[in-house]
C-alpha atoms as a PDB file:
ATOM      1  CA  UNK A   1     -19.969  -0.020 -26.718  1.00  0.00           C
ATOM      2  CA  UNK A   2     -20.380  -0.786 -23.061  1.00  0.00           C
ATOM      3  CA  UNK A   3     -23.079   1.342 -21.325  1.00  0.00           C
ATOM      4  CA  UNK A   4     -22.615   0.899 -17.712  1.00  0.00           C
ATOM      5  CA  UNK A   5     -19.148   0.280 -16.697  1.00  0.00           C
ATOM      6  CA  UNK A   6     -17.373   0.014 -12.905  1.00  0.00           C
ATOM      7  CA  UNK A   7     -13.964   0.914 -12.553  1.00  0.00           C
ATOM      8  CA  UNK A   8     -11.820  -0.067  -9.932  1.00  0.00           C
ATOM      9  CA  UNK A   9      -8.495   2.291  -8.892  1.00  0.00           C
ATOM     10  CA  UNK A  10      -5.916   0.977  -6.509  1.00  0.00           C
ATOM     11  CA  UNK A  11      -5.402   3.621  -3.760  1.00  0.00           C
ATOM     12  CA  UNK A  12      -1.501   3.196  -5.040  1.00  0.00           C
ATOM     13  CA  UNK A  13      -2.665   3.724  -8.566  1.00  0.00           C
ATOM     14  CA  UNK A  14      -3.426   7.749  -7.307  1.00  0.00           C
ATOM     15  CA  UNK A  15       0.150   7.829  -5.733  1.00  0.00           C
ATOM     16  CA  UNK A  16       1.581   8.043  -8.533  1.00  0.00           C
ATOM     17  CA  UNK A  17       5.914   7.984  -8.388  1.00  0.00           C
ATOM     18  CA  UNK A  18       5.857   8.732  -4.695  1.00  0.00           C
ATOM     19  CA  UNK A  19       4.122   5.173  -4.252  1.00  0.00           C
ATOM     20  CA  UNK A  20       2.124   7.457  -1.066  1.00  0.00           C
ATOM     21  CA  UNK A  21       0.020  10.148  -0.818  1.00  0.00           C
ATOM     22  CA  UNK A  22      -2.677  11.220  -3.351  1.00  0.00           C
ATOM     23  CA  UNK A  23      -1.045  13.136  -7.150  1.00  0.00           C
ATOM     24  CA  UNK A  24      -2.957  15.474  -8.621  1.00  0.00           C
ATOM     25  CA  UNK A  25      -1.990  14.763 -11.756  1.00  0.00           C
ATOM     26  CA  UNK A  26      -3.210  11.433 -11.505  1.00  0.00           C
ATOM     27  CA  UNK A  27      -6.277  12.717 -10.359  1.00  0.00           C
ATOM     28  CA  UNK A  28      -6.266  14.863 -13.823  1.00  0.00           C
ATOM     29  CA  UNK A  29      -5.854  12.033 -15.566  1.00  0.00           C
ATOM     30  CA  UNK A  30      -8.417  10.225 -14.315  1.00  0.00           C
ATOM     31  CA  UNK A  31     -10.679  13.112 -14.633  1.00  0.00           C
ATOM     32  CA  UNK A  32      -9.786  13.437 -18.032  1.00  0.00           C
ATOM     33  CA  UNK A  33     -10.179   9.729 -18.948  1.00  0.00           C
ATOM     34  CA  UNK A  34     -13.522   9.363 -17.369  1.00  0.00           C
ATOM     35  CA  UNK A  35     -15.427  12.694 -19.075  1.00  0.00           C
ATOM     36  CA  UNK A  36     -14.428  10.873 -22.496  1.00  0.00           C
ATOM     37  CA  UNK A  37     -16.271   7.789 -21.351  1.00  0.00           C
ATOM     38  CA  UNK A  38     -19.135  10.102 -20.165  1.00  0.00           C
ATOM     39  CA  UNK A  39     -18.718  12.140 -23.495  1.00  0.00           C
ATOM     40  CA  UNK A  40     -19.244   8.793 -25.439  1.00  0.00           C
ATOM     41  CA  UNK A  41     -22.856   7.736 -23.831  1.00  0.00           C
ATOM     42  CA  UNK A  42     -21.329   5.686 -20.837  1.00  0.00           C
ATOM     43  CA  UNK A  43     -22.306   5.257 -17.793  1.00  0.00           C
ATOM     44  CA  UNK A  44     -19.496   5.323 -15.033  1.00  0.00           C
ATOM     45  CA  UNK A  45     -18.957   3.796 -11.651  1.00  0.00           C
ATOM     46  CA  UNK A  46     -15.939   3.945  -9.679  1.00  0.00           C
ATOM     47  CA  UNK A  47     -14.432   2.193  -6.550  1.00  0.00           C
ATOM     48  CA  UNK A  48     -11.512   3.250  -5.030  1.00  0.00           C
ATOM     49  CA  UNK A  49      -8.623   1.817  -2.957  1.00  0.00           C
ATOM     50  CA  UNK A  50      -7.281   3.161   0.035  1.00  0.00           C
ATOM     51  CA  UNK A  51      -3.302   1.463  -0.170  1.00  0.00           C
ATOM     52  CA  UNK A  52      -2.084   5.092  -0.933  1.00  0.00           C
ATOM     53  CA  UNK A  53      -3.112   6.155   2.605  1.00  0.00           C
ATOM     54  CA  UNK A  54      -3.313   2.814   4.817  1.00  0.00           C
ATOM     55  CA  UNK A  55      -3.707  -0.698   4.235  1.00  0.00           C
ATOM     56  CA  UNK A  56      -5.787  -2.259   6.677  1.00  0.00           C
ATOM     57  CA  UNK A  57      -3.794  -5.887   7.247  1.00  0.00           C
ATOM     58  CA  UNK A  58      -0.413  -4.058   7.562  1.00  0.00           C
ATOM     59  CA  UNK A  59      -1.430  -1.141  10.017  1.00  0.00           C
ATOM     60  CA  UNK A  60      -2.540  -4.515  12.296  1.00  0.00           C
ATOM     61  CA  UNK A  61       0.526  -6.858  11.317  1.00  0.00           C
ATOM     62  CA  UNK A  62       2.188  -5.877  14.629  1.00  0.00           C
ATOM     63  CA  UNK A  63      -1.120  -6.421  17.022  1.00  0.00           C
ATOM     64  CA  UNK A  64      -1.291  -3.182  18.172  1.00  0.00           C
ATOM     65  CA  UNK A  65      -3.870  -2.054  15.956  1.00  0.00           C
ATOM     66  CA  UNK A  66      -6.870  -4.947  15.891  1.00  0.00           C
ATOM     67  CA  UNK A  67      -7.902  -6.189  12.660  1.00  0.00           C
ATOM     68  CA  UNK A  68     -11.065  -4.735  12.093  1.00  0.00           C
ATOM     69  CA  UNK A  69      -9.668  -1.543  13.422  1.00  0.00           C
ATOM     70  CA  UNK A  70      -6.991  -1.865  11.112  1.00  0.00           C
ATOM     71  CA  UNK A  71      -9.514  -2.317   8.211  1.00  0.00           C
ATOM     72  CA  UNK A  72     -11.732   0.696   9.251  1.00  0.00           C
ATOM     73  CA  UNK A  73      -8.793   2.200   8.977  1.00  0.00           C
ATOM     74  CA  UNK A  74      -8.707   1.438   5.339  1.00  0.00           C
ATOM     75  CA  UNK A  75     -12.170   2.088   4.368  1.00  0.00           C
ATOM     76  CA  UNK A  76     -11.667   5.999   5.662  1.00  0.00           C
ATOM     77  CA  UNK A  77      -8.767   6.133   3.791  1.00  0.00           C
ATOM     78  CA  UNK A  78     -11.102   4.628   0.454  1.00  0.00           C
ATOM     79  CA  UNK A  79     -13.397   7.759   1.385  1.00  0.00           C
ATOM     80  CA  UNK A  80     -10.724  10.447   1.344  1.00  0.00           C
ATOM     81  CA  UNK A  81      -9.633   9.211  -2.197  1.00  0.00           C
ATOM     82  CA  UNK A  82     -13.501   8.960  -3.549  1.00  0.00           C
ATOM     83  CA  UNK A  83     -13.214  12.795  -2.342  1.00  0.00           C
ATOM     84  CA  UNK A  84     -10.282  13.456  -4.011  1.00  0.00           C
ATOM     85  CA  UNK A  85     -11.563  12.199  -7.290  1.00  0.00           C
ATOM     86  CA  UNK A  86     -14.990  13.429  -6.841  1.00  0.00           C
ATOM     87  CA  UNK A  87     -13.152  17.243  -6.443  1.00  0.00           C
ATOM     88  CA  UNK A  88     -11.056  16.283  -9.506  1.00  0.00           C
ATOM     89  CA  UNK A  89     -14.317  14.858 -11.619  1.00  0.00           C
ATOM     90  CA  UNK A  90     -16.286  18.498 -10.460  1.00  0.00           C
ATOM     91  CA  UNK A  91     -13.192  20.923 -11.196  1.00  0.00           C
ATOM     92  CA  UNK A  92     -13.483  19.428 -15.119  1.00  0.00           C
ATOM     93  CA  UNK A  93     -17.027  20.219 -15.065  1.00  0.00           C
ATOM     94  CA  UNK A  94     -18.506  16.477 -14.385  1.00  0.00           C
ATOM     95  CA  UNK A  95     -21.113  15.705 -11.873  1.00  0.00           C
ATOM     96  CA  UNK A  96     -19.929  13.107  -9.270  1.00  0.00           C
ATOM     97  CA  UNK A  97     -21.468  11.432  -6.135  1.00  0.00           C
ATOM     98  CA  UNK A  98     -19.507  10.230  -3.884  1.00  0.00           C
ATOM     99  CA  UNK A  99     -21.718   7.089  -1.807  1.00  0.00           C
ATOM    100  CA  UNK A 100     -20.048   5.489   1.059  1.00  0.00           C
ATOM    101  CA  UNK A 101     -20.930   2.084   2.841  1.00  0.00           C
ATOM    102  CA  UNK A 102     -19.926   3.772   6.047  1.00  0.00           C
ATOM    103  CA  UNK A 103     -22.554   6.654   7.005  1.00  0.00           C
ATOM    104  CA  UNK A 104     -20.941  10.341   6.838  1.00  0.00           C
ATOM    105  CA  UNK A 105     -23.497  12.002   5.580  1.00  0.00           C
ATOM    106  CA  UNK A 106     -21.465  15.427   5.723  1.00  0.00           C
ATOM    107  CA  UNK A 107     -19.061  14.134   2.602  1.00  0.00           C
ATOM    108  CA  UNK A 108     -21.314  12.308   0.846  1.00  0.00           C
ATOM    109  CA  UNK A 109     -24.310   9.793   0.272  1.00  0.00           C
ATOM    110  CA  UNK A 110     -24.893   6.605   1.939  1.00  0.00           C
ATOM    111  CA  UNK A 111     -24.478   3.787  -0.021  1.00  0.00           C
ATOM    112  CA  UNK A 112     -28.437   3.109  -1.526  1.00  0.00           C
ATOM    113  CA  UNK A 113     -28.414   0.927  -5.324  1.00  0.00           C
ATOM    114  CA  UNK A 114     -31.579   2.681  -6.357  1.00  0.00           C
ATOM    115  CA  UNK A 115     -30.008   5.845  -6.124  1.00  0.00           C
ATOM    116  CA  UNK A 116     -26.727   5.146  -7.703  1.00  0.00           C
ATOM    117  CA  UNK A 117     -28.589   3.610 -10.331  1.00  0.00           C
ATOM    118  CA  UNK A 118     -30.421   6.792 -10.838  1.00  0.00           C
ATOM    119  CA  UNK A 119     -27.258   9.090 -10.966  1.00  0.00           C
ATOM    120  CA  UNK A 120     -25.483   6.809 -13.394  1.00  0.00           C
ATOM    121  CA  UNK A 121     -28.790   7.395 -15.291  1.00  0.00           C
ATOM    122  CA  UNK A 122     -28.432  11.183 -14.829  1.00  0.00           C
ATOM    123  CA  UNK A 123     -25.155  11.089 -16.489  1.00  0.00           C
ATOM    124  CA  UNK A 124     -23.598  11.684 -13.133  1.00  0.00           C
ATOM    125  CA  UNK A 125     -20.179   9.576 -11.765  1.00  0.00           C
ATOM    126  CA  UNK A 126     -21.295   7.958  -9.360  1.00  0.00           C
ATOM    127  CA  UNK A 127     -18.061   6.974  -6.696  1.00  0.00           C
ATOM    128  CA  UNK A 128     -18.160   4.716  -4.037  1.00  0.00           C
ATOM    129  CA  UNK A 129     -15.849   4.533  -1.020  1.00  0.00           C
ATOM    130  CA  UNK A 130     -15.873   2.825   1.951  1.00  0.00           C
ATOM    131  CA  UNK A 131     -15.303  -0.720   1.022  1.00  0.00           C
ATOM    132  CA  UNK A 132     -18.460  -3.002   1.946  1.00  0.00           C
ATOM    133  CA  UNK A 133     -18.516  -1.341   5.121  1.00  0.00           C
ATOM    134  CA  UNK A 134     -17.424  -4.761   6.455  1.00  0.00           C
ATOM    135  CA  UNK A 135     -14.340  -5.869   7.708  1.00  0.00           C
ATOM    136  CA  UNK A 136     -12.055  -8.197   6.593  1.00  0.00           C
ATOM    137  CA  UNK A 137     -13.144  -7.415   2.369  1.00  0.00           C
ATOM    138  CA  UNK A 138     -10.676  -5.802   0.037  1.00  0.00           C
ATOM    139  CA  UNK A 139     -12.246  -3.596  -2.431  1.00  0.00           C
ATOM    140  CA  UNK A 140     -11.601  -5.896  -5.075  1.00  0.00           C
ATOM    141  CA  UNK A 141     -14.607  -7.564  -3.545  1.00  0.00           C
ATOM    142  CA  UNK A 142     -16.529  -4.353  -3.065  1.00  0.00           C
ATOM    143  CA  UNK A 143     -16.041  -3.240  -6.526  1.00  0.00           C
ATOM    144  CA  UNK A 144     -17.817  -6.556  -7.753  1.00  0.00           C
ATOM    145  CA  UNK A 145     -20.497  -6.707  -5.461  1.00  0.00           C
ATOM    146  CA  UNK A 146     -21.340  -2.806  -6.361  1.00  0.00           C
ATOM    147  CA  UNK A 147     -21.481  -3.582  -9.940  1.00  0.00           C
ATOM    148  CA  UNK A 148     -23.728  -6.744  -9.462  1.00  0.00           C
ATOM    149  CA  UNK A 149     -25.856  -4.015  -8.089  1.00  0.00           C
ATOM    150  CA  UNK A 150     -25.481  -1.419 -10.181  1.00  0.00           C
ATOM    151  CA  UNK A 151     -25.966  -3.686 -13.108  1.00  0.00           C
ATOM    152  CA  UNK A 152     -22.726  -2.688 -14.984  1.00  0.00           C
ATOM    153  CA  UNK A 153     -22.141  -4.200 -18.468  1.00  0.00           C
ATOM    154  CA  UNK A 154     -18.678  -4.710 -18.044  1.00  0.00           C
ATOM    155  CA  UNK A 155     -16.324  -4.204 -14.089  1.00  0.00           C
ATOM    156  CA  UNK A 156     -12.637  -4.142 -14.310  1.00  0.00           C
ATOM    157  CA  UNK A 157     -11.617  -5.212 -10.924  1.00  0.00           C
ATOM    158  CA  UNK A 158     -10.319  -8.257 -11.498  1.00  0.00           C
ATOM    159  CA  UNK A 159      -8.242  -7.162 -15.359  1.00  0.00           C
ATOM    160  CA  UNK A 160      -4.627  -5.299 -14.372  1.00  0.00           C
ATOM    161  CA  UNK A 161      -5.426  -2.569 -17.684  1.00  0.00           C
ATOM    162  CA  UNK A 162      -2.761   0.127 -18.823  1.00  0.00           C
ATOM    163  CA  UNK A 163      -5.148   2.830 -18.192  1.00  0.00           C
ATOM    164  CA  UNK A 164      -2.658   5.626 -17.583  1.00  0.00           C
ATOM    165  CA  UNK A 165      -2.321   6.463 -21.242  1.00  0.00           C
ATOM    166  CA  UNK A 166      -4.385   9.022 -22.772  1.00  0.00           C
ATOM    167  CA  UNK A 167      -7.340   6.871 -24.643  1.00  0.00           C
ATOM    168  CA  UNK A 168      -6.889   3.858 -23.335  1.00  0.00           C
ATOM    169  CA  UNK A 169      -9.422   3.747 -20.516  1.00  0.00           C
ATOM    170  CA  UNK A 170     -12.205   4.447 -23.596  1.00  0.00           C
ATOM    171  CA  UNK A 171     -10.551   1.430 -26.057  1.00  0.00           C
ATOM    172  CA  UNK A 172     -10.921  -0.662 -22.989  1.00  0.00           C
ATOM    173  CA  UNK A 173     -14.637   0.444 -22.814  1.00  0.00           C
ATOM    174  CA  UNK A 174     -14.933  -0.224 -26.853  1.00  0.00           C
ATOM    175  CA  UNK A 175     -13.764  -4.108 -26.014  1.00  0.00           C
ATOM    176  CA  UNK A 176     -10.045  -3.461 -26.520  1.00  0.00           C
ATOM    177  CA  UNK A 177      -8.625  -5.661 -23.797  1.00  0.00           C
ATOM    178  CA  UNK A 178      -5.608  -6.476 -25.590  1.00  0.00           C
ATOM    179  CA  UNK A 179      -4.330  -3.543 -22.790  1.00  0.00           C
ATOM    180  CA  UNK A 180      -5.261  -5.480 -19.952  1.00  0.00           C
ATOM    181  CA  UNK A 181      -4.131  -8.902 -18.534  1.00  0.00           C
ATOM    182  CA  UNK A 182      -6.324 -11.365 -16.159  1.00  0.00           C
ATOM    183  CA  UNK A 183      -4.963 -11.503 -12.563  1.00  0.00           C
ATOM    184  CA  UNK A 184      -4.605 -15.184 -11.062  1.00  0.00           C
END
């Protein structure tokens, strides 16, 4: 099985019916779903969206809001999620880090490889928010330059995967990809 994986949420994805906002039952899921991947020996990753809260290129369709502003915009609303699941992860007894490419030192780490290596090593989740810290890059991107870094076996970023039913996040980590489909 996979030892080092990065998993990559859509902001919507924690919205759950209400298509806005952030579910906590999602979030319970997810919880859930991860600590058997961290009760099987895996190492876990995780980027995060922000689309529940604020997509960057619609909140600057109009002009009002620049671009870059626009995408800022986004990457906060990437590091209220990574807090959201981070609460969720700790409430179930799992030890998360949330590490953002934008510095906020107060909620959680700067983004630094050798140390997110060395949580995932700790058996901690290690989340990161904040995008690249660049405009203009979805977190698609920043979920496959972060596992580049982190050196993860197997990144799911680019795979749509039916990972909202109880097991299937760990079958998917066991090479079962007959649950996921390639996006083009």
């Amino acid at each position: 099985m996979t030892k080092r994986v990065l998993v990559k949420f859509s902001g919507e994805a924690l919205a759950g019916k209400e298509g806005y906002g952030i579910d906590t039952k999602i979030l319970k899921f997810i919880a859930n779903e991860i600590k058997t991947l961290i009760d099987a020996g895996v190492e876990v990753a995780i980027v995060v969206g922000g689309g529940n809260i604020i997509r960057g290129v619609s909140a600057a369709a109009d002009g009002i809001i620049k671009r870059t502003s626009g995408d800022y915009m986004g990457m906060l609303a990437t590091v209220i999620n990574g807090v959201a699941i981070q609460e969720a992860l700790e409430h179930i007894g799992l030890e998360a880090r949330l590490q953002s490419a934008i510095d906020m030192h107060e909620i959680g780490e700067s983004f630094i490889v050798r140390r997110a290596k060395r949580h995932l090593e700790k058996g901690r989740v290690v989340i990161f928010a904040g995008g690249t810290g660049n405009p203009y890059f979805t977190t698609d991107t920043a979920a496959t330059l972060r596992a580049s870094e982190i050196q993860a076996e197997l990144s799911l970023p680019i795979v749509v995967c039916n990972m909202f039913e109880e097991g299937n996040l760990l079958a998917i980590m066991k090479g079962d990809m007959s649950l996921c489909s390639i996006v083009k």
